[in-house]
PDB file of N, CA and C in Angstrom:
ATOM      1  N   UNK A   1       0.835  -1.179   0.000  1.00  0.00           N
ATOM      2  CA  UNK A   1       0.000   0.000   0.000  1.00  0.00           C
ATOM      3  C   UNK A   1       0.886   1.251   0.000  1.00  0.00           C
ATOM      4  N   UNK A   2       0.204   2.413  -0.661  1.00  0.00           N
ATOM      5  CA  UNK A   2       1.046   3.038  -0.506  1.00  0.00           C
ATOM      6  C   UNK A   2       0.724   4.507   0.280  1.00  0.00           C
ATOM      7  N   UNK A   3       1.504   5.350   0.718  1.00  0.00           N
ATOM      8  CA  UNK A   3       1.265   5.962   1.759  1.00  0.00           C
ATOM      9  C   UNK A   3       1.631   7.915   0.853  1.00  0.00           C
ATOM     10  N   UNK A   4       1.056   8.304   1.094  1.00  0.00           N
ATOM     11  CA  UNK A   4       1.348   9.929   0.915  1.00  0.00           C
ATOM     12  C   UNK A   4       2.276  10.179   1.668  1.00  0.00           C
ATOM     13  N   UNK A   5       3.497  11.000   1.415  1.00  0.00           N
ATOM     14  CA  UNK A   5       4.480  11.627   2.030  1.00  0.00           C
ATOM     15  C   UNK A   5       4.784  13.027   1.508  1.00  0.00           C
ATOM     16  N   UNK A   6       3.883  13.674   0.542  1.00  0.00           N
ATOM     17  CA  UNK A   6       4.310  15.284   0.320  1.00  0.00           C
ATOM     18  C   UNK A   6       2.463  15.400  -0.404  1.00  0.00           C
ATOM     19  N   UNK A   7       2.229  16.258  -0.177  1.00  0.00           N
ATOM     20  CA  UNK A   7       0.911  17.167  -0.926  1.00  0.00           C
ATOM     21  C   UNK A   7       1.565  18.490  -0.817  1.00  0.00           C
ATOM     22  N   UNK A   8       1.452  19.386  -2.162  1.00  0.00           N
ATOM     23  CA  UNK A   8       2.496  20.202  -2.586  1.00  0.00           C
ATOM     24  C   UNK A   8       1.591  21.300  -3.117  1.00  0.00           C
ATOM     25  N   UNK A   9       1.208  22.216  -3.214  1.00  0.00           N
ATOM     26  CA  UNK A   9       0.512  23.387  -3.607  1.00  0.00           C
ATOM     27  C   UNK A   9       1.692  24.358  -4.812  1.00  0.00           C
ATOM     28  N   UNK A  10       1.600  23.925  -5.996  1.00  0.00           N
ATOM     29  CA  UNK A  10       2.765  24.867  -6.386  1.00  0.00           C
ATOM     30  C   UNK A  10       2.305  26.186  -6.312  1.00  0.00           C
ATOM     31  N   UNK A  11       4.235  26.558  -6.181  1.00  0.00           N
ATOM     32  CA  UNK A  11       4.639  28.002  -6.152  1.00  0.00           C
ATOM     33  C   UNK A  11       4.648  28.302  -8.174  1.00  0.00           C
ATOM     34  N   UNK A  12       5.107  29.418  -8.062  1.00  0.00           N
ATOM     35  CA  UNK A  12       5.874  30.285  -9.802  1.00  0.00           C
ATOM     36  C   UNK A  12       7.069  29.805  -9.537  1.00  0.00           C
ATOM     37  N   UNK A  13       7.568  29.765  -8.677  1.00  0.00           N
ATOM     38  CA  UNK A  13       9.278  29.574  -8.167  1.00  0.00           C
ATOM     39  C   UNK A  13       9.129  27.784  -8.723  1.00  0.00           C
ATOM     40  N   UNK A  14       8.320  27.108  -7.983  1.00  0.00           N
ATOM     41  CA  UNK A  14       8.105  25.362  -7.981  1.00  0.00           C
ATOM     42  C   UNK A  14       7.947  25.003  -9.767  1.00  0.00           C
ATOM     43  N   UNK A  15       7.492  26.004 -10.367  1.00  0.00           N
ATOM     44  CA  UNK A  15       7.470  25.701 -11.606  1.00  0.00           C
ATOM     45  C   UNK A  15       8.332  26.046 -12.609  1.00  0.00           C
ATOM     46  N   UNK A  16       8.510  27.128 -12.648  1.00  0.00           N
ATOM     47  CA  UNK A  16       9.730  27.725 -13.000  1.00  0.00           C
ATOM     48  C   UNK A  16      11.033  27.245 -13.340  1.00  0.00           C
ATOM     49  N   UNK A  17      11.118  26.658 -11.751  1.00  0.00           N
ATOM     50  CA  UNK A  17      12.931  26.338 -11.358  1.00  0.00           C
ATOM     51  C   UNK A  17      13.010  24.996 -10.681  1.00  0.00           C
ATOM     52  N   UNK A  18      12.650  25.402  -9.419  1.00  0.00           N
ATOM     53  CA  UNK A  18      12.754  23.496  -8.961  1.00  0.00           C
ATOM     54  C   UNK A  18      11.697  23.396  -7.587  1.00  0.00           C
ATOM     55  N   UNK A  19      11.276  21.945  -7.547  1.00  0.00           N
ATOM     56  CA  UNK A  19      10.373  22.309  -6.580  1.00  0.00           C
ATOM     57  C   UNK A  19      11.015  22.064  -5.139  1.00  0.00           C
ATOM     58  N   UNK A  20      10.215  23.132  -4.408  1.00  0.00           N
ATOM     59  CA  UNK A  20      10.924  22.951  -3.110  1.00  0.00           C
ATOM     60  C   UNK A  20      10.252  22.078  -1.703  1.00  0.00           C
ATOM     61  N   UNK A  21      10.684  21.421  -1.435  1.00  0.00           N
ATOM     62  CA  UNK A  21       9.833  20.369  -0.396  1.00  0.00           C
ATOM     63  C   UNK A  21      10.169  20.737   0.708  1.00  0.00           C
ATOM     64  N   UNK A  22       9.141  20.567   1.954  1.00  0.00           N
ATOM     65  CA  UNK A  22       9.227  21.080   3.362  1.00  0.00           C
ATOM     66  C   UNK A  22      10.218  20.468   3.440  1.00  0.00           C
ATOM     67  N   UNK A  23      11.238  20.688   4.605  1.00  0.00           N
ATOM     68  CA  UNK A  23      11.993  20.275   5.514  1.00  0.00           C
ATOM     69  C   UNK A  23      11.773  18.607   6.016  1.00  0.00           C
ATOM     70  N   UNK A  24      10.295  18.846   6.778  1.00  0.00           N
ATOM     71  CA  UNK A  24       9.550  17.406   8.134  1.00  0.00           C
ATOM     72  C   UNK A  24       9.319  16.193   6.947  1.00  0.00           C
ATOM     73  N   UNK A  25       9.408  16.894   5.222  1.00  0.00           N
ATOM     74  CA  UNK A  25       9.283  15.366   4.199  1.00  0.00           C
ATOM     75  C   UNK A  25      10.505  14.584   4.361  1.00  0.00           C
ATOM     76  N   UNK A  26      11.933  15.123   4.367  1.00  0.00           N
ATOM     77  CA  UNK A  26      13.129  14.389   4.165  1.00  0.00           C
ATOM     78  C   UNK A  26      13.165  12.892   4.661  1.00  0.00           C
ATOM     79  N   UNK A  27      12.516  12.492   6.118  1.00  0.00           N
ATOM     80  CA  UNK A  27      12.367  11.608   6.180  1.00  0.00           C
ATOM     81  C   UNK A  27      12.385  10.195   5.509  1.00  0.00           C
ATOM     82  N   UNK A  28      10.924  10.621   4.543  1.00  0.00           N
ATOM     83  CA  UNK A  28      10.334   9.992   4.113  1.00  0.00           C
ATOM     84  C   UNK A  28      10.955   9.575   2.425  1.00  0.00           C
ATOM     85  N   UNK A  29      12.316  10.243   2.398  1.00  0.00           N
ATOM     86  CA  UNK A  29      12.742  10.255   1.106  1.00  0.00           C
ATOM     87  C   UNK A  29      14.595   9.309   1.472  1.00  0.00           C
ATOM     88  N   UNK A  30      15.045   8.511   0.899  1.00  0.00           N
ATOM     89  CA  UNK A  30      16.503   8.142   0.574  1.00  0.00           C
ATOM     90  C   UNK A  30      17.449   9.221   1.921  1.00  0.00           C
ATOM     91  N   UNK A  31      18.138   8.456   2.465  1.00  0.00           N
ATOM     92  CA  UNK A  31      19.103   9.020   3.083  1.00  0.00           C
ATOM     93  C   UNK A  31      20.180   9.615   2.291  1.00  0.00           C
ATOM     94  N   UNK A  32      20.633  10.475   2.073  1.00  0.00           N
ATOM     95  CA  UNK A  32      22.089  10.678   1.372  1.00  0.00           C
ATOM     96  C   UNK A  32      22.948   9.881   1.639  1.00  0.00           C
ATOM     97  N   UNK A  33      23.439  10.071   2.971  1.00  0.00           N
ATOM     98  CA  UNK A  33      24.879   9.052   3.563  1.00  0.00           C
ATOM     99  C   UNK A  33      26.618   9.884   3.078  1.00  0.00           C
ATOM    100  N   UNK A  34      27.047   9.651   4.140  1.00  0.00           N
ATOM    101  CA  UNK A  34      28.609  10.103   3.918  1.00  0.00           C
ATOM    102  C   UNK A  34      28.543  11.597   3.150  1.00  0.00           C
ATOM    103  N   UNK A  35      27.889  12.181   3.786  1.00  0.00           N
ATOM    104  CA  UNK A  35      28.566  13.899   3.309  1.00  0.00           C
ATOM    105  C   UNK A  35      28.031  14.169   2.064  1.00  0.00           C
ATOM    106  N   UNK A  36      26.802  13.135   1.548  1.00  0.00           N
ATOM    107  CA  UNK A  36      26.033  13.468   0.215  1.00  0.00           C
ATOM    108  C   UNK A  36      25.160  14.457   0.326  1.00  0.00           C
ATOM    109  N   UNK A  37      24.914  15.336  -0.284  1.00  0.00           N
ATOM    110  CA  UNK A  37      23.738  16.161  -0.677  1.00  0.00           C
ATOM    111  C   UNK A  37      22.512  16.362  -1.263  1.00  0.00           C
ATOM    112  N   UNK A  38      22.680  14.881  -2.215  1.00  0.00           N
ATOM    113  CA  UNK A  38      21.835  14.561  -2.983  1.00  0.00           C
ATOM    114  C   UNK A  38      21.257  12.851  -3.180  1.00  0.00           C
ATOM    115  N   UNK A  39      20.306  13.214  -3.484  1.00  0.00           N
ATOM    116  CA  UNK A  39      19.459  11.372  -4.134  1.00  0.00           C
ATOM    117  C   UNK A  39      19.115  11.288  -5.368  1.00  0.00           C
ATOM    118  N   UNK A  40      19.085  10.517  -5.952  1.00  0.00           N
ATOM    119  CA  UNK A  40      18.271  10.408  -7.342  1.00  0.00           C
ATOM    120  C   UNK A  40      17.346   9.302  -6.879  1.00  0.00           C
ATOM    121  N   UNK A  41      16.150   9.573  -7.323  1.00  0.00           N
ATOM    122  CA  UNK A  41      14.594   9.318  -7.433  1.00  0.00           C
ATOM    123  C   UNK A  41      14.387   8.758  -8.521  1.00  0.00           C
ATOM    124  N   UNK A  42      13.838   7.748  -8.721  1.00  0.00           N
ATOM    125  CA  UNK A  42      13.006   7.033  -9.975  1.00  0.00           C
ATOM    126  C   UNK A  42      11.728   7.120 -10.029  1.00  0.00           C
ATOM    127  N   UNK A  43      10.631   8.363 -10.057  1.00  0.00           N
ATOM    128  CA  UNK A  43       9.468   8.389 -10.039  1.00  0.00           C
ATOM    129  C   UNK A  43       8.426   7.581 -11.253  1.00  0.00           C
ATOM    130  N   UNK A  44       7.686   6.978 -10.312  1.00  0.00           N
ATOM    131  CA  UNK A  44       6.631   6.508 -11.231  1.00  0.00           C
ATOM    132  C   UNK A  44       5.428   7.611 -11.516  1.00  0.00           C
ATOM    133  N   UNK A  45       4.985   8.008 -13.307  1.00  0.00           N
ATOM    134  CA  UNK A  45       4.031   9.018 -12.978  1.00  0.00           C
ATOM    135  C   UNK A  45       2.621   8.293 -12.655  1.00  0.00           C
ATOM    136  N   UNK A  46       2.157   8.532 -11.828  1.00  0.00           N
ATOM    137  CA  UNK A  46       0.545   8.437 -11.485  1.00  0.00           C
ATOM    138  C   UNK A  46      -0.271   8.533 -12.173  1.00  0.00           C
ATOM    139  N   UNK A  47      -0.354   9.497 -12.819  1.00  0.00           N
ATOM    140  CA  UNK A  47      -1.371  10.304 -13.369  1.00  0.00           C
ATOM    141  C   UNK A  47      -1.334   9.725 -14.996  1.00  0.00           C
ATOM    142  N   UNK A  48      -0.469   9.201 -16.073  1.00  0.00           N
ATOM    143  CA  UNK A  48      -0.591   8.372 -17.030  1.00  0.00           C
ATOM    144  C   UNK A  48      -1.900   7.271 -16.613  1.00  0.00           C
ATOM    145  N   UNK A  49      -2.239   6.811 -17.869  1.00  0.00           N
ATOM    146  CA  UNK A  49      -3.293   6.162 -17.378  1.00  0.00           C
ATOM    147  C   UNK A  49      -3.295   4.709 -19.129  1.00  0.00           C
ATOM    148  N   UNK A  50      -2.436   5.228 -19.699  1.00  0.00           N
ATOM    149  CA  UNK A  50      -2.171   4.388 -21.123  1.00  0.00           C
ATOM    150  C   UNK A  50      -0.781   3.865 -21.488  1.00  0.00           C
ATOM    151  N   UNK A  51       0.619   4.352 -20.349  1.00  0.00           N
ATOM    152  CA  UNK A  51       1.449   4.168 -20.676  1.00  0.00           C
ATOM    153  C   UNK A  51       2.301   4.474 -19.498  1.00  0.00           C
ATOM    154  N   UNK A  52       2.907   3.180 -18.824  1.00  0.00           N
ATOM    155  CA  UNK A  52       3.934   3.646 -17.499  1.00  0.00           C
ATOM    156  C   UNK A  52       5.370   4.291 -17.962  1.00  0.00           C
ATOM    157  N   UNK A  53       4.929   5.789 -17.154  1.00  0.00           N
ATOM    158  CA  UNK A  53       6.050   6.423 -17.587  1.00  0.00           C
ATOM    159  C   UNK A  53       6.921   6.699 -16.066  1.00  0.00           C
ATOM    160  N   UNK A  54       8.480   6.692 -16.342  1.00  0.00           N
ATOM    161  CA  UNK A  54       8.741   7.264 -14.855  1.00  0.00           C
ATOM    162  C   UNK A  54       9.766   8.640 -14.984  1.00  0.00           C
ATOM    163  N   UNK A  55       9.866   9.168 -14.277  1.00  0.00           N
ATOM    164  CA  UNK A  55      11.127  10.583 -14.185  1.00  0.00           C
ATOM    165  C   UNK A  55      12.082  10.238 -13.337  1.00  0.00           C
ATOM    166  N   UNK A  56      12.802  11.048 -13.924  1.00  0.00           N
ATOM    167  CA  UNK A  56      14.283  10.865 -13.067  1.00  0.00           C
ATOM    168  C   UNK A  56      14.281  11.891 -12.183  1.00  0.00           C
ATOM    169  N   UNK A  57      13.990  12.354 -10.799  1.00  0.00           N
ATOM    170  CA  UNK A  57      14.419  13.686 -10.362  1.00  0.00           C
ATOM    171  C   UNK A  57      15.834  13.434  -9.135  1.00  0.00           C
ATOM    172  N   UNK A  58      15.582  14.263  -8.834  1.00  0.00           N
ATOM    173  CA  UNK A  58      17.413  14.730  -7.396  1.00  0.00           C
ATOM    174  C   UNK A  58      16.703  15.185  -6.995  1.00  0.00           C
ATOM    175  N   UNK A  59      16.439  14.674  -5.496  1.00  0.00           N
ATOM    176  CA  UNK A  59      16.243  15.271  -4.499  1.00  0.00           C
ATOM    177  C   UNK A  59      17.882  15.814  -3.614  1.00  0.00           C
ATOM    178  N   UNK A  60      18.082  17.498  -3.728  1.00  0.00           N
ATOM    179  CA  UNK A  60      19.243  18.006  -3.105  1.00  0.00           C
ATOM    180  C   UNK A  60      19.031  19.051  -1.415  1.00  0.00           C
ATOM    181  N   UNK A  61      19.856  19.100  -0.712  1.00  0.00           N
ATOM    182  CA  UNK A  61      19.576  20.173   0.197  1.00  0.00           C
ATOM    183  C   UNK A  61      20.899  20.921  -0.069  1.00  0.00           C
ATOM    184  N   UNK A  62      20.677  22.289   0.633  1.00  0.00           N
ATOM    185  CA  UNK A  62      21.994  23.157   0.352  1.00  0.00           C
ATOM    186  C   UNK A  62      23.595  22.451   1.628  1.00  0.00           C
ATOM    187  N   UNK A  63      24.174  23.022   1.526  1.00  0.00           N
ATOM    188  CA  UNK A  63      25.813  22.385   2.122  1.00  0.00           C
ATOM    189  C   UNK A  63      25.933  23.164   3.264  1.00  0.00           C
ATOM    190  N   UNK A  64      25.074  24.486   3.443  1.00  0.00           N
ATOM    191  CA  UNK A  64      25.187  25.019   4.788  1.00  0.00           C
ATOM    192  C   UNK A  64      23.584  25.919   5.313  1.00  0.00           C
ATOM    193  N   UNK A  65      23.486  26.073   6.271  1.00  0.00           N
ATOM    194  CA  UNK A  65      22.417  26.679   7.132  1.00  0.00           C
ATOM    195  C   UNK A  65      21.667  25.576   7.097  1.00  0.00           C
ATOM    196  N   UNK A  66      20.016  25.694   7.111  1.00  0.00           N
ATOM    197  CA  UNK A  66      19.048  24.756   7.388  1.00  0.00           C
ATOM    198  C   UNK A  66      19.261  23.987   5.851  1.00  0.00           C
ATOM    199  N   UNK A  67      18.662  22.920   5.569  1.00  0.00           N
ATOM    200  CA  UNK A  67      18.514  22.041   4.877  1.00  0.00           C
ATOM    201  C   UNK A  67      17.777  22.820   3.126  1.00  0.00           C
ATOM    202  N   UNK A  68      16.666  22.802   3.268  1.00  0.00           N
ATOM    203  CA  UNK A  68      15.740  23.522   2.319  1.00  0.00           C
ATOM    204  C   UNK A  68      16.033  22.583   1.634  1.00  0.00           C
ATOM    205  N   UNK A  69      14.913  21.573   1.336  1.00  0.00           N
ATOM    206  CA  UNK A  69      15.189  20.662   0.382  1.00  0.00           C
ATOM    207  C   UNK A  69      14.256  20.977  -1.112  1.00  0.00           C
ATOM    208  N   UNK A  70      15.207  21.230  -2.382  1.00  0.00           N
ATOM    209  CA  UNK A  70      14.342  20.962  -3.239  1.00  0.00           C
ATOM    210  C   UNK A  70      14.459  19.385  -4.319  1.00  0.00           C
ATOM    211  N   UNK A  71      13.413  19.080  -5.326  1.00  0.00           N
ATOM    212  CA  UNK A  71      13.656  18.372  -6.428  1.00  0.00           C
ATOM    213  C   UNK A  71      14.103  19.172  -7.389  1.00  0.00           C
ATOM    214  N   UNK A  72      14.989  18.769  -8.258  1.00  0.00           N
ATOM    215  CA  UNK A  72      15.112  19.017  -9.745  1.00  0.00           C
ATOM    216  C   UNK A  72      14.983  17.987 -10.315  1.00  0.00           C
ATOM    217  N   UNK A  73      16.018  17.707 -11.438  1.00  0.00           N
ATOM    218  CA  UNK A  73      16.530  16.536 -12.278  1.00  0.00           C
ATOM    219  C   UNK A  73      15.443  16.925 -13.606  1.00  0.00           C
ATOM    220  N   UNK A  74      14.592  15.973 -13.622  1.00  0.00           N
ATOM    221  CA  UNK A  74      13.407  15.907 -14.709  1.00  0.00           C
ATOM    222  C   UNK A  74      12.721  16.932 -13.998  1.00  0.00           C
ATOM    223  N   UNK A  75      12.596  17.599 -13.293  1.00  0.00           N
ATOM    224  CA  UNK A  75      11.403  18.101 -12.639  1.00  0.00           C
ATOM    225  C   UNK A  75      10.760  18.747 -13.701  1.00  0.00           C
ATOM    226  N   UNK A  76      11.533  19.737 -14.394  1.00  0.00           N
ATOM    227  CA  UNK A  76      10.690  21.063 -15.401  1.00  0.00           C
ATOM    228  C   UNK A  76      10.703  19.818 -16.181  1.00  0.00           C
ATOM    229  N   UNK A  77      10.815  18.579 -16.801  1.00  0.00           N
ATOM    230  CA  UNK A  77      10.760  18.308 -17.732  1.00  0.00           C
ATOM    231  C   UNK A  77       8.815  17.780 -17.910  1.00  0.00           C
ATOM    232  N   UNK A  78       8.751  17.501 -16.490  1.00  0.00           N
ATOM    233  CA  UNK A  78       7.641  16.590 -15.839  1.00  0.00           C
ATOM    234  C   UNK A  78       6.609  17.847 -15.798  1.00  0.00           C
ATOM    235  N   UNK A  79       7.144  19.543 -15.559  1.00  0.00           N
ATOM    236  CA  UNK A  79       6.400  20.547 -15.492  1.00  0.00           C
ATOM    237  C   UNK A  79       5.932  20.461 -16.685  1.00  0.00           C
ATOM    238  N   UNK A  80       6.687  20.586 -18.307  1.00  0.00           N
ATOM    239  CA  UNK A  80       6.143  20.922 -19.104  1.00  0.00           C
ATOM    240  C   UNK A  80       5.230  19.562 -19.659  1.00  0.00           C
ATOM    241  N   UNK A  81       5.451  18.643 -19.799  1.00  0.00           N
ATOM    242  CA  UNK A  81       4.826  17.420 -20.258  1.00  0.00           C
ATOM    243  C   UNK A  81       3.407  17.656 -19.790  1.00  0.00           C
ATOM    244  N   UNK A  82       3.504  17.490 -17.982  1.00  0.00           N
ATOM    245  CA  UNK A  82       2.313  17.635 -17.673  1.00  0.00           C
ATOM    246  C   UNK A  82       1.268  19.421 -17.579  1.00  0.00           C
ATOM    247  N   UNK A  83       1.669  20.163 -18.220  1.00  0.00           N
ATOM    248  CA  UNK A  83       0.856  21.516 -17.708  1.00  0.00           C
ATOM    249  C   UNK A  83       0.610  21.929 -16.783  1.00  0.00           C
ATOM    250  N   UNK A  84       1.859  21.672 -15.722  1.00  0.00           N
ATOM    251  CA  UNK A  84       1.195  22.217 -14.260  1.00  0.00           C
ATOM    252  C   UNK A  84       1.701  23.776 -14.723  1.00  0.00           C
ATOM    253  N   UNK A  85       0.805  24.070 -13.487  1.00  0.00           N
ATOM    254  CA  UNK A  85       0.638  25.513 -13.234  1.00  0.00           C
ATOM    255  C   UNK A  85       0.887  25.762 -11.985  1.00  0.00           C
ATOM    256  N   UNK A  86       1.308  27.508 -11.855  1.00  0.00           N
ATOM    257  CA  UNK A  86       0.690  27.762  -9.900  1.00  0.00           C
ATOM    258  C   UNK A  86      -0.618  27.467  -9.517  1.00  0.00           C
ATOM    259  N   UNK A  87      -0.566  26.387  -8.954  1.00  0.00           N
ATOM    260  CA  UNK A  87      -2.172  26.542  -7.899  1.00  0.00           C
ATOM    261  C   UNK A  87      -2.451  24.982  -8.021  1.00  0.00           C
ATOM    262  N   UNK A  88      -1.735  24.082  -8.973  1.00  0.00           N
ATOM    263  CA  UNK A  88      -1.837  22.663  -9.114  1.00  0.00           C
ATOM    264  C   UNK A  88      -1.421  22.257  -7.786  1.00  0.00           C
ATOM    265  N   UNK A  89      -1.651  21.421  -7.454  1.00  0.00           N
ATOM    266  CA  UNK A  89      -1.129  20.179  -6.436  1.00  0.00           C
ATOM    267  C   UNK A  89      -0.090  18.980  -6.979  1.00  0.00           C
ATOM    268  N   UNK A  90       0.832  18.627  -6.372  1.00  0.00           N
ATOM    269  CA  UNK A  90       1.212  17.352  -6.628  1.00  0.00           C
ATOM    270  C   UNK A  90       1.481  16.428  -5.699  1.00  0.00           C
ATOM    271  N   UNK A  91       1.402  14.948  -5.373  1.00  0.00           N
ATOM    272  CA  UNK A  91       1.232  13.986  -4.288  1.00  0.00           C
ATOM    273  C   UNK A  91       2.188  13.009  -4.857  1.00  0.00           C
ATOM    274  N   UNK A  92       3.161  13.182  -3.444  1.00  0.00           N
ATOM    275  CA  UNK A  92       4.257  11.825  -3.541  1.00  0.00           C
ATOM    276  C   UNK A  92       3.853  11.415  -2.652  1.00  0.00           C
ATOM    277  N   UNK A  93       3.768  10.067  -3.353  1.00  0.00           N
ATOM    278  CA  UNK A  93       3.442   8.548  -2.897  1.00  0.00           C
ATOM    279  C   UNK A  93       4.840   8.009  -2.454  1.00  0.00           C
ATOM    280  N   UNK A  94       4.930   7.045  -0.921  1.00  0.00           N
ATOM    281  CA  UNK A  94       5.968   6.049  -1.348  1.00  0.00           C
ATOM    282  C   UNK A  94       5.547   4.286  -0.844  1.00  0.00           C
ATOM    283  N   UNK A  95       6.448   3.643  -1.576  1.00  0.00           N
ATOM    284  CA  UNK A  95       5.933   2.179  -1.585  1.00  0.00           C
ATOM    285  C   UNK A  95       6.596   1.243  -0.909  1.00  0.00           C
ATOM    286  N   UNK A  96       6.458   0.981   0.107  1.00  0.00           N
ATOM    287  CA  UNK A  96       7.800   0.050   0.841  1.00  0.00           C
ATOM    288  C   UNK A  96       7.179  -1.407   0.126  1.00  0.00           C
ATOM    289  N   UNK A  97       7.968  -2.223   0.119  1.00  0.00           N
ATOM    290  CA  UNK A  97       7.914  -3.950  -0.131  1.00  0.00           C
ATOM    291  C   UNK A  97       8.558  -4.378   0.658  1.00  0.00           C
ATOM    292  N   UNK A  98       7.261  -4.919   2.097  1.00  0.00           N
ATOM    293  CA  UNK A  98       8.011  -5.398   3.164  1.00  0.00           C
ATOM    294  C   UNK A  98       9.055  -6.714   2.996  1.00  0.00           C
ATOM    295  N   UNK A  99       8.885  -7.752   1.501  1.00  0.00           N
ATOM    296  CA  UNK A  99       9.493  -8.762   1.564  1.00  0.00           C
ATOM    297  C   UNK A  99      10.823  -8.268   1.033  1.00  0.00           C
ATOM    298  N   UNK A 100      10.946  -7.082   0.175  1.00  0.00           N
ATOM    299  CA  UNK A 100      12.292  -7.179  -0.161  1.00  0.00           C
ATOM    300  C   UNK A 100      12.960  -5.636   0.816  1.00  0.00           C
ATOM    301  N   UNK A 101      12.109  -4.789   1.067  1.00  0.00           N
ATOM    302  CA  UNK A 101      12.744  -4.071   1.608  1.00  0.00           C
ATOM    303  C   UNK A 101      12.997  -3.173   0.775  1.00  0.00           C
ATOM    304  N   UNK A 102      12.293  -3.291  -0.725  1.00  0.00           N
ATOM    305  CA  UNK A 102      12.442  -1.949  -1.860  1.00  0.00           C
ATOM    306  C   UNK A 102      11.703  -0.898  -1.441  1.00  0.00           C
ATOM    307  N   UNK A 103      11.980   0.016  -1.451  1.00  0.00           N
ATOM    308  CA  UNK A 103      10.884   1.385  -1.781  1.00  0.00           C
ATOM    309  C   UNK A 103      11.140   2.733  -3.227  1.00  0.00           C
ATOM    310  N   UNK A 104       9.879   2.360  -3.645  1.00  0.00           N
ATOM    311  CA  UNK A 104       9.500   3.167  -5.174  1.00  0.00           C
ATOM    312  C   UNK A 104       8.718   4.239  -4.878  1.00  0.00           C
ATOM    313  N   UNK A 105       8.614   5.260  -5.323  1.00  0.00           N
ATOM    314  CA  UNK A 105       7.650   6.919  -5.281  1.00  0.00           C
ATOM    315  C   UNK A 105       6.836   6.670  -6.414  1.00  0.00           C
ATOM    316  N   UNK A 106       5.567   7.248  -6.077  1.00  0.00           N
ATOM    317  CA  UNK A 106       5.127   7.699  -7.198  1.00  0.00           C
ATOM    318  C   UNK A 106       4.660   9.499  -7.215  1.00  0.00           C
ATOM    319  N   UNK A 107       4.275  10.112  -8.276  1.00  0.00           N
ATOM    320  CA  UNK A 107       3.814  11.356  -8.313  1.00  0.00           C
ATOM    321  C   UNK A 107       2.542  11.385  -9.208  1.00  0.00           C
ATOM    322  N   UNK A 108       1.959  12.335  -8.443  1.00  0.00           N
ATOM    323  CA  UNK A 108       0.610  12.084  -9.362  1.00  0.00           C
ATOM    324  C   UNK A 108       0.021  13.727  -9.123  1.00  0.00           C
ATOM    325  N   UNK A 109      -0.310  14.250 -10.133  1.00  0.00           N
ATOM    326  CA  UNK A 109      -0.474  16.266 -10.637  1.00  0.00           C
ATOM    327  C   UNK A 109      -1.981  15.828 -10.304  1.00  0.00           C
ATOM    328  N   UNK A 110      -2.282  17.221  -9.341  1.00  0.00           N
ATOM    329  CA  UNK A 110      -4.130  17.248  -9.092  1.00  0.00           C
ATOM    330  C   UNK A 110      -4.491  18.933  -9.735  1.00  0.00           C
ATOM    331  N   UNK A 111      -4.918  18.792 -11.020  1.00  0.00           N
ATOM    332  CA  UNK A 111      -5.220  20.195 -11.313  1.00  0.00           C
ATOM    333  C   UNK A 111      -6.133  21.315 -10.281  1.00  0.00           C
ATOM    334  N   UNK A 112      -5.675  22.231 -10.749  1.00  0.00           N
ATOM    335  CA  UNK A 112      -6.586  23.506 -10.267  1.00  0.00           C
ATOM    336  C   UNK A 112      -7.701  23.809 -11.260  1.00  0.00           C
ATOM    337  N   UNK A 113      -8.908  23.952 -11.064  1.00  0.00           N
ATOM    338  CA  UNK A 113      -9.570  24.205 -11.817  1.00  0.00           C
ATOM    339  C   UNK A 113     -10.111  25.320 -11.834  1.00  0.00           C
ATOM    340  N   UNK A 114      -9.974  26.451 -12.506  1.00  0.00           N
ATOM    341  CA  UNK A 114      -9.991  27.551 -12.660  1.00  0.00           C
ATOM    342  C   UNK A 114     -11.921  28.365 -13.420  1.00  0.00           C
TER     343      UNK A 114
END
């Protein structure tokens, strides 16, 4: 089963450039380890419904002060494909597999309807 770990309200900034995730999500995302800064993510998109597609993003934090974690990688690529906008939502999913001990994300865009 899988569990919500971010509901995301985009910013102009989140679309734009890269999205930025609270702080209290990191948890719920890949440890870095040894002085890393960064993860790479294999997102599954959600929201396809004819064809499993996935993105590549980086989840990074900065090297000094508080954390501020954003995604990039595919991110704008995943912006333009899908038409988000400011005021969309997006929901990361993650998937543990208690027998092997894998865990997969998914993302899935909730429009604004204007």
């Amino acid at each position: 089963m899988a569990t919500l770990v971010l509901e995301k309200k985009l910013t102009r900034t989140d679309i734009n450039s890269k999205l930025s995730v609270p702080t209290r999500c990191l948890n719920h995302f890949p440890v870095f380890g040894q002085g890393r800064r960064a993860a790479r993510l294999i997102v599954k998109d959600l929201g396809q419904t004819h064809i499993e597609r996935y993105w590549s993003l980086r989840l990074a934090v900065r090297r000094r002060g508080y954390a501020k974690p954003v995604i990039g990688g595919e991110w704008r690529k995943l912006v333009d494909r899908k038409g988000l906008k400011p005021g969309d939502v997006v929901l990361f999913f993650k998937k543990e597999n208690e027998a092997t001990s894998e865990v997969s994300y998914g993302i899935k865009p909730v429009y604004r309807f204007i």
